[in-house]
Protein backbone atom coordinates (compact mmCIF):
# COMPACT_ATOMS: atom_id res chain seq x y z
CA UNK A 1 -8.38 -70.33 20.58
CA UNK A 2 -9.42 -72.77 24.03
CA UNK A 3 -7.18 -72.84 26.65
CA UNK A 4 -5.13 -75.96 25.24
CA UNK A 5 -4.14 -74.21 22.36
CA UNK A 6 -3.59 -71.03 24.28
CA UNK A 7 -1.02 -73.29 26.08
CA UNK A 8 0.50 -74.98 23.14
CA UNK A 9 0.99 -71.39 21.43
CA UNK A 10 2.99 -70.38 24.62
CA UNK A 11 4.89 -73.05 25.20
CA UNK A 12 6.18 -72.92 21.55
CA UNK A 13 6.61 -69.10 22.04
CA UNK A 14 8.66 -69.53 25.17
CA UNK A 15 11.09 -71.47 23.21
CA UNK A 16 9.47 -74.98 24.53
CA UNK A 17 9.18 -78.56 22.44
CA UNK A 18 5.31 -79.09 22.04
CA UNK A 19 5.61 -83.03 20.02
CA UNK A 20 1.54 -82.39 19.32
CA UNK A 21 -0.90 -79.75 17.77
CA UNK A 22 -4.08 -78.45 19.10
CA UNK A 23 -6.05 -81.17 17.23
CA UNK A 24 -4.13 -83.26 16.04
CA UNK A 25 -3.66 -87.15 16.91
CA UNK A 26 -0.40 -88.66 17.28
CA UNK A 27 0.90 -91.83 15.68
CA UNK A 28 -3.29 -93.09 15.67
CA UNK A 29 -3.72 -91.49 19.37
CA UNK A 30 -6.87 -89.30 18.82
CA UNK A 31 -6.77 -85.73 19.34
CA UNK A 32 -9.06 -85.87 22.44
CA UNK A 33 -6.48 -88.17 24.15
CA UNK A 34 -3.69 -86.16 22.93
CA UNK A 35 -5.83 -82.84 24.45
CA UNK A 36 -6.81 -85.04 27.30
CA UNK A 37 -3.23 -85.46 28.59
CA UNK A 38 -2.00 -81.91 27.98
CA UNK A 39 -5.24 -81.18 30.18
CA UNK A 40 -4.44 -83.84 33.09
CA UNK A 41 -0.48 -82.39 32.66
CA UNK A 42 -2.03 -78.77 33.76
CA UNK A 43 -4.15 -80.19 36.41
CA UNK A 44 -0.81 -81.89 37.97
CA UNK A 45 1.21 -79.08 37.62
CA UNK A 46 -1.64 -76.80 39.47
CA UNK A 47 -1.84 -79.11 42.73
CA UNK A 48 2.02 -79.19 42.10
CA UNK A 49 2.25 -75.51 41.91
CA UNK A 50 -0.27 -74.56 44.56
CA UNK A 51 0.96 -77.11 47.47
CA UNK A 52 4.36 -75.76 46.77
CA UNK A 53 3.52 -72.16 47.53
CA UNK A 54 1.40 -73.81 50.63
CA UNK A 55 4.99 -75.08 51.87
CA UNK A 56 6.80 -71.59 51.74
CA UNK A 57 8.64 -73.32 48.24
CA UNK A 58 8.96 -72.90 44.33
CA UNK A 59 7.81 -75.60 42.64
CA UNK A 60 11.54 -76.74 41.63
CA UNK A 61 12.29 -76.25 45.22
CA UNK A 62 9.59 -78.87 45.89
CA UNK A 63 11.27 -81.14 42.89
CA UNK A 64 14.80 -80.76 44.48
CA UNK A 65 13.66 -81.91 48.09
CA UNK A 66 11.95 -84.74 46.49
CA UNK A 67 14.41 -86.08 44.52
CA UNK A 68 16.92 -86.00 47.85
CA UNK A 69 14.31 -88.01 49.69
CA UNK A 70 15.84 -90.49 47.43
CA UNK A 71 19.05 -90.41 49.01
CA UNK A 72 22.42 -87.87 48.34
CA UNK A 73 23.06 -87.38 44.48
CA UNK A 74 25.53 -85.47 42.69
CA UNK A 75 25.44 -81.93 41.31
CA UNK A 76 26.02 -83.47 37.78
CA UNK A 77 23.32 -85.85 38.47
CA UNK A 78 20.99 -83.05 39.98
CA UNK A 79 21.78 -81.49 36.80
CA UNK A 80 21.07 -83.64 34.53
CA UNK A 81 17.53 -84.68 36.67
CA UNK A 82 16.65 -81.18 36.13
CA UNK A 83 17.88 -80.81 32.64
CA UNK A 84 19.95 -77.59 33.44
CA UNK A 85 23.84 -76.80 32.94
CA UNK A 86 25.57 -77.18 36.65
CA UNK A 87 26.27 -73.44 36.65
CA UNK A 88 22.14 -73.16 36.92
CA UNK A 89 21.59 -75.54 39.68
CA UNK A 90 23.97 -74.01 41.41
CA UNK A 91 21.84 -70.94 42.15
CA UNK A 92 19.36 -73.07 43.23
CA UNK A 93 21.25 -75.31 45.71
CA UNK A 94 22.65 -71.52 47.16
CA UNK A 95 19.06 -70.59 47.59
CA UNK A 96 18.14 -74.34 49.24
CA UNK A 97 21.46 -73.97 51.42
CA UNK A 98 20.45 -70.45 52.55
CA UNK A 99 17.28 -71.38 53.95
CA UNK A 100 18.33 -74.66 55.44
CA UNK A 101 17.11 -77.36 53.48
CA UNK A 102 19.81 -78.91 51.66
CA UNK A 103 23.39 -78.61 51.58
CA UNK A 104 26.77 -79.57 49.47
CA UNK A 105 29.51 -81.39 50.74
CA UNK A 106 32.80 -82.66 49.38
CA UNK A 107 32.99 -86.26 47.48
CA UNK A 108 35.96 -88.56 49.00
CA UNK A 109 38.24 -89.24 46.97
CA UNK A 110 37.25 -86.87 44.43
CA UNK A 111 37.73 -82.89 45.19
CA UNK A 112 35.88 -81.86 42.51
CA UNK A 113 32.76 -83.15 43.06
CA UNK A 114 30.45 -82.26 45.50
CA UNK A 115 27.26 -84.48 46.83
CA UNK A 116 24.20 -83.04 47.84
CA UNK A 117 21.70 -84.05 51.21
CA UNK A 118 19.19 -82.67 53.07
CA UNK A 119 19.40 -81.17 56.35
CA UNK A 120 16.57 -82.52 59.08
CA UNK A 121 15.16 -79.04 57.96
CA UNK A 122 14.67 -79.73 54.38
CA UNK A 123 13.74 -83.45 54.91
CA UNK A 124 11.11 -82.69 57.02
CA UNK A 125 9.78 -80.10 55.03
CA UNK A 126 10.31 -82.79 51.65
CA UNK A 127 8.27 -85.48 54.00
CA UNK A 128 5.95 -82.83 54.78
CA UNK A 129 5.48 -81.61 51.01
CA UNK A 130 5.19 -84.95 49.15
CA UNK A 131 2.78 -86.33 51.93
CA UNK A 132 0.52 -83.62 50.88
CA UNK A 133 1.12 -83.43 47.29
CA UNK A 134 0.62 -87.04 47.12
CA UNK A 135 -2.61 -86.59 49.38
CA UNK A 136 -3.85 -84.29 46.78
CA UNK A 137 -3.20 -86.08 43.58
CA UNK A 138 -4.35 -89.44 44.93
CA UNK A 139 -7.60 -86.76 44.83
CA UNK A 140 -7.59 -86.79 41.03
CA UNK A 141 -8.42 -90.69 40.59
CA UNK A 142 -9.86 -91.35 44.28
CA UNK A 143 -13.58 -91.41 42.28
CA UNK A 144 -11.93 -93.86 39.71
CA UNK A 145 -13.52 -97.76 40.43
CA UNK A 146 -10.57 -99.86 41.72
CA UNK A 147 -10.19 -101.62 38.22
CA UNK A 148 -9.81 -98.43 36.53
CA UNK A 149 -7.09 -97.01 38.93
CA UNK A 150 -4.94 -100.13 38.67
CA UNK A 151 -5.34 -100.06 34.99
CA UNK A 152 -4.46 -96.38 35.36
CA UNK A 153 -1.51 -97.05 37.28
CA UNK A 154 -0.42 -99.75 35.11
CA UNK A 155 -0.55 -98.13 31.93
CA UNK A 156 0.96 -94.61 33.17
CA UNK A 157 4.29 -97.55 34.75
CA UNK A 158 4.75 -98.61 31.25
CA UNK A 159 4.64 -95.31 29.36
CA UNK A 160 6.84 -94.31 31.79
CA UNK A 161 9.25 -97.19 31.90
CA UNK A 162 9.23 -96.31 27.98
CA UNK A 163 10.23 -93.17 27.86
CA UNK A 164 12.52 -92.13 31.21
């Protein structure tokens, strides 16, 4: 079994949704571009994963202090981003607020709800993060001609715009 397959076989193990086999093409999408994406998605996830620990942060650490770079959101909207129940994200905004890069505060007007922001702490350390994640992934297609990365760029837009 090759190392795509190996990953497909855990994911489904671990309880995970994996929409494509080892080999097999998707609505007329060959299997090599179906295999081709699960590869790039493990190459992303490695720079992801290995600038994180760089920063001192887990890699959902890293996703929280990016998403607040954005702006304050809700803990039902940080939920939701995150696809956990509130109770989990709680444990991770008490880990965030213990080392000083995020915290909660109350919601006007509403006394249940409770917005989160950075502190100068954790947006510094977001800044610092993304500047170098991005540094690294721009790696990935820096060899690509200038035609192909806009192409790139504009196809990955619509598949995403498709399916948010």
């Amino acid at each position: 079994m090759d190392e795509t397959a190996q990953g497909i076989a855990a994911t489904m193990a671990a309880g995970g949704r994996c929409p494509i086999g080892p080999y097999a093409g998707v609505d007329g999408m060959p299997a090599d571009v179906a295999d081709g994406l699960v590869r790039l998605t493990g190459l992303v996830q490695g720079i992801y994963a290995r600038v994180s620990e760089r920063h001192d942060l887990t890699p959902v650490q890293a996703k929280l202090l990016c998403v607040l770079l954005g702006g304050p959101r809700g803990m039902a909207e940080l939920a939701r981003c995150f696809g956990v129940e509130k109770a989990a994200l709680t444990g991770l905004m008490n880990r965030a607020e213990r080392r000083g890069l995020a915290q909660r505060e109350s919601v006007p007007g509403d006394r249940r709800a409770l917005r989160v922001t950075l502190t100068d702490s954790g947006h510094a350390a977001a800044a610092a993060f993304h500047a170098e994640v991005s540094a690294e992934l721009g790696r990935l297609i820096a060899p690509l001609p200038p035609h192909v990365r806009e192409q790139f760029h504009s196809t990955m837009a619509e598949i995403i715009a498709r399916h948010p």
